[in-house]
Protein backbone atom coordinates (compact mmCIF):
# COMPACT_ATOMS: atom_id res chain seq x y z
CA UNK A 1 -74.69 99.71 167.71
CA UNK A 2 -75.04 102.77 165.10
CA UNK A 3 -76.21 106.30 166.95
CA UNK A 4 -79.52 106.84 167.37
CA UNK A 5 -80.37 110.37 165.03
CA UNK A 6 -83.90 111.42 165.61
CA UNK A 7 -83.87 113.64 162.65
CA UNK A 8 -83.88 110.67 160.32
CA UNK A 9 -86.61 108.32 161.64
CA UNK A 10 -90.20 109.98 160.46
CA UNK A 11 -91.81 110.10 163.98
CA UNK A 12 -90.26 112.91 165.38
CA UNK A 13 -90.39 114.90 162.52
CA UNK A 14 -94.10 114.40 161.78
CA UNK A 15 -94.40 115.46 165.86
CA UNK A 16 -91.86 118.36 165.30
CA UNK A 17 -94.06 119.75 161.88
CA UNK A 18 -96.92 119.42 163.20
CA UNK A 19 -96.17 121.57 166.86
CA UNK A 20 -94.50 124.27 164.44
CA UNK A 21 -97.32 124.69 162.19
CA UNK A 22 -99.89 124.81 165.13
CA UNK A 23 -97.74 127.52 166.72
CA UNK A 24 -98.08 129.42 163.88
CA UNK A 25 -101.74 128.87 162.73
CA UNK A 26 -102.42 129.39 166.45
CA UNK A 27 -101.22 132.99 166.08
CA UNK A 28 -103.20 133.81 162.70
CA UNK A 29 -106.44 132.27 164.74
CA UNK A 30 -106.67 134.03 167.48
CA UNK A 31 -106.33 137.45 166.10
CA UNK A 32 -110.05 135.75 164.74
CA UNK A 33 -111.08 135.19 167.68
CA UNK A 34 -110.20 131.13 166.97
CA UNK A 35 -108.20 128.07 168.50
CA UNK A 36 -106.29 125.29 166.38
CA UNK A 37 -108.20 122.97 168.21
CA UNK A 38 -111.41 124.41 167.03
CA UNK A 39 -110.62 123.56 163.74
CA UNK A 40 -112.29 120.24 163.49
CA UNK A 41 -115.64 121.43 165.44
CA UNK A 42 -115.55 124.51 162.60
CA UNK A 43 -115.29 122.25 159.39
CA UNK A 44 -117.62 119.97 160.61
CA UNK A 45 -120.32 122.47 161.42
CA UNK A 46 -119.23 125.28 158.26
CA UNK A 47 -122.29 124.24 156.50
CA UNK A 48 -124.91 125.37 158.96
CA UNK A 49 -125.91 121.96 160.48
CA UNK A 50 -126.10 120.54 163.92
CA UNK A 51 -124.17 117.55 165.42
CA UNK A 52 -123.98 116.25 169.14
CA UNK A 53 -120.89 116.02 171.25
CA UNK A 54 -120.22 112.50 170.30
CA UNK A 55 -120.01 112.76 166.71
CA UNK A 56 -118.24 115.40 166.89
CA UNK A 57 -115.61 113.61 168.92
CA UNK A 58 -116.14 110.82 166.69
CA UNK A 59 -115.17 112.94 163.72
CA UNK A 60 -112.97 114.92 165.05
CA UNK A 61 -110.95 111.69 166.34
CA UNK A 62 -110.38 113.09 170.07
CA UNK A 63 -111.84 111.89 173.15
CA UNK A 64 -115.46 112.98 174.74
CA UNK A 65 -113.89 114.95 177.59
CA UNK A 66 -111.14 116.49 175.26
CA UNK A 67 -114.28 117.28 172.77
CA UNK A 68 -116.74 118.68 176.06
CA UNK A 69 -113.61 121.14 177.00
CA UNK A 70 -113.23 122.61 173.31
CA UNK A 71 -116.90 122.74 173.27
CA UNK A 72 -117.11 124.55 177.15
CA UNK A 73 -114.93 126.90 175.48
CA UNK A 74 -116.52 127.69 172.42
CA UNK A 75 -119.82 128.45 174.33
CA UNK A 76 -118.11 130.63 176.55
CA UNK A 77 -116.91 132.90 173.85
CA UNK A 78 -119.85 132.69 171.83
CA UNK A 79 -118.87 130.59 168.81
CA UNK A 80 -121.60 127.54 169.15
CA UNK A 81 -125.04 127.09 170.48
CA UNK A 82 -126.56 124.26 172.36
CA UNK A 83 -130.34 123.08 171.72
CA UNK A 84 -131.64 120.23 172.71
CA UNK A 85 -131.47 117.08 170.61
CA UNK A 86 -135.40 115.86 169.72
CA UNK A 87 -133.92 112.60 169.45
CA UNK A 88 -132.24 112.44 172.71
CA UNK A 89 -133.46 114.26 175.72
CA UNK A 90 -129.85 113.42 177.24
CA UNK A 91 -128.26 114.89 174.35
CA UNK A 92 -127.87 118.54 172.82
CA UNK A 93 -126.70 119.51 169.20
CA UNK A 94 -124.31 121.70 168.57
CA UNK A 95 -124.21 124.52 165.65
CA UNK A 96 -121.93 127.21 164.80
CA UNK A 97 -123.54 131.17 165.72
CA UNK A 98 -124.38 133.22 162.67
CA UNK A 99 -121.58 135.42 163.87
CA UNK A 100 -119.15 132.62 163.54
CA UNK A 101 -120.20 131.36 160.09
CA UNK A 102 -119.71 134.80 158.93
CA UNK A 103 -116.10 134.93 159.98
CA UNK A 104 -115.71 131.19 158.97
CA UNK A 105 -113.91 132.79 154.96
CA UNK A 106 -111.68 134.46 156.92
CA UNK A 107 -110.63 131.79 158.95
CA UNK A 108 -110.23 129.90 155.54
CA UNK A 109 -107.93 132.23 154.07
CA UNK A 110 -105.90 132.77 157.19
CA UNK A 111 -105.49 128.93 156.68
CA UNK A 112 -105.13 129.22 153.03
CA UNK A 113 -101.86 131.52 153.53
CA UNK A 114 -100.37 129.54 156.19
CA UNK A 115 -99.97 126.20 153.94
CA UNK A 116 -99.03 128.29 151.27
CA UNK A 117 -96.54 129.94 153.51
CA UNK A 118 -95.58 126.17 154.47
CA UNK A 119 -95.58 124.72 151.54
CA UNK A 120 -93.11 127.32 149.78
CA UNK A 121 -90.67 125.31 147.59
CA UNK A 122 -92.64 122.38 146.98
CA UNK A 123 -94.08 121.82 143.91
CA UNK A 124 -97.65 120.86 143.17
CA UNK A 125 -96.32 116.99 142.69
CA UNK A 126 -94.30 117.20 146.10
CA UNK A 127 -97.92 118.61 147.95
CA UNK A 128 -99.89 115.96 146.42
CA UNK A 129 -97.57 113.20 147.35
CA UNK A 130 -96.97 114.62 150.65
CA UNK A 131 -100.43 114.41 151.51
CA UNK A 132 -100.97 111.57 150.00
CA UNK A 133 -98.11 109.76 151.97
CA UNK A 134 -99.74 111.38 154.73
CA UNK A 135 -103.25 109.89 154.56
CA UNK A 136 -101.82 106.92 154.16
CA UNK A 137 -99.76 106.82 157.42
CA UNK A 138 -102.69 108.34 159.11
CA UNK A 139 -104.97 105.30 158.11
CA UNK A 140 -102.14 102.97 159.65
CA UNK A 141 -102.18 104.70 162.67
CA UNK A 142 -105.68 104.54 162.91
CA UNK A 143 -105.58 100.60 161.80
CA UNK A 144 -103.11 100.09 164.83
CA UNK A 145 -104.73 102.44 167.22
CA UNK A 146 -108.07 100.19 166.64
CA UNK A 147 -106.45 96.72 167.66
């Protein structure tokens, strides 16, 4: 039986990049007044319109309850409002403040920096395969996740 080296199957590595570079966008973010796991409510919602709680956790790819926590906290600092849905007494849609969309270029470039930061050394070709590569695991995952 060959040693097991965790450092060359891609699993651990994805896990490891991943953790590092939320650690370090988490840093840039909250000097914003942001979280890393606002980022999907934010890009969903940068263009002014509304959306309930379930597609954004559709979207978003996370569980209601994890998606009603993120959204607790949002509210709390003042990042989202709540109206009712017309469609769905039950339901309310969420939007980003007018205070928040205003700081939403900022948040951009922070994130702008950071890949660029992460992405030193790599050329162009290596960042479009990368993601590319990337995608396509993600779509497996999601194919295997589903069955």
């Amino acid at each position: 039986m060959t040693d097991w080296d965790m450092f060359e199957s891609p699993a651990p590595l994805i896990n490891m990049a991943s953790r590092a570079y939320s650690r370090i966008a988490e840093k840039r973010l909250r000097q914003l007044g942001f979280g890393v796991g606002q980022i999907p409510v934010l890009f969903l919602l940068r263009g002014g319109n509304a959306l309930s709680q379930k597609e954004l956790a559709q979207f978003a790819k996370i569980e209601q309850p994890s998606m009603a926590q993120i959204l607790s906290r949002m509210q709390r600092d003042g990042l989202i409002i709540r109206t009712p849905d017309p469609k769905d007494a039950r339901s309310s849609l969420i939007s980003l403040t007018p205070e928040t969309l205003a700081k939403l270029p900022a948040l951009r470039a922070a994130l702008e920096d950071g890949r660029e930061e992460t992405l030193k050394g790599f050329s162009s070709d290596e960042i479009t395969t990368l993601i590319d590569l990337l995608k396509r695991l993600n779509r497996n995952l999601d194919q295997f996740s589903a069955s």
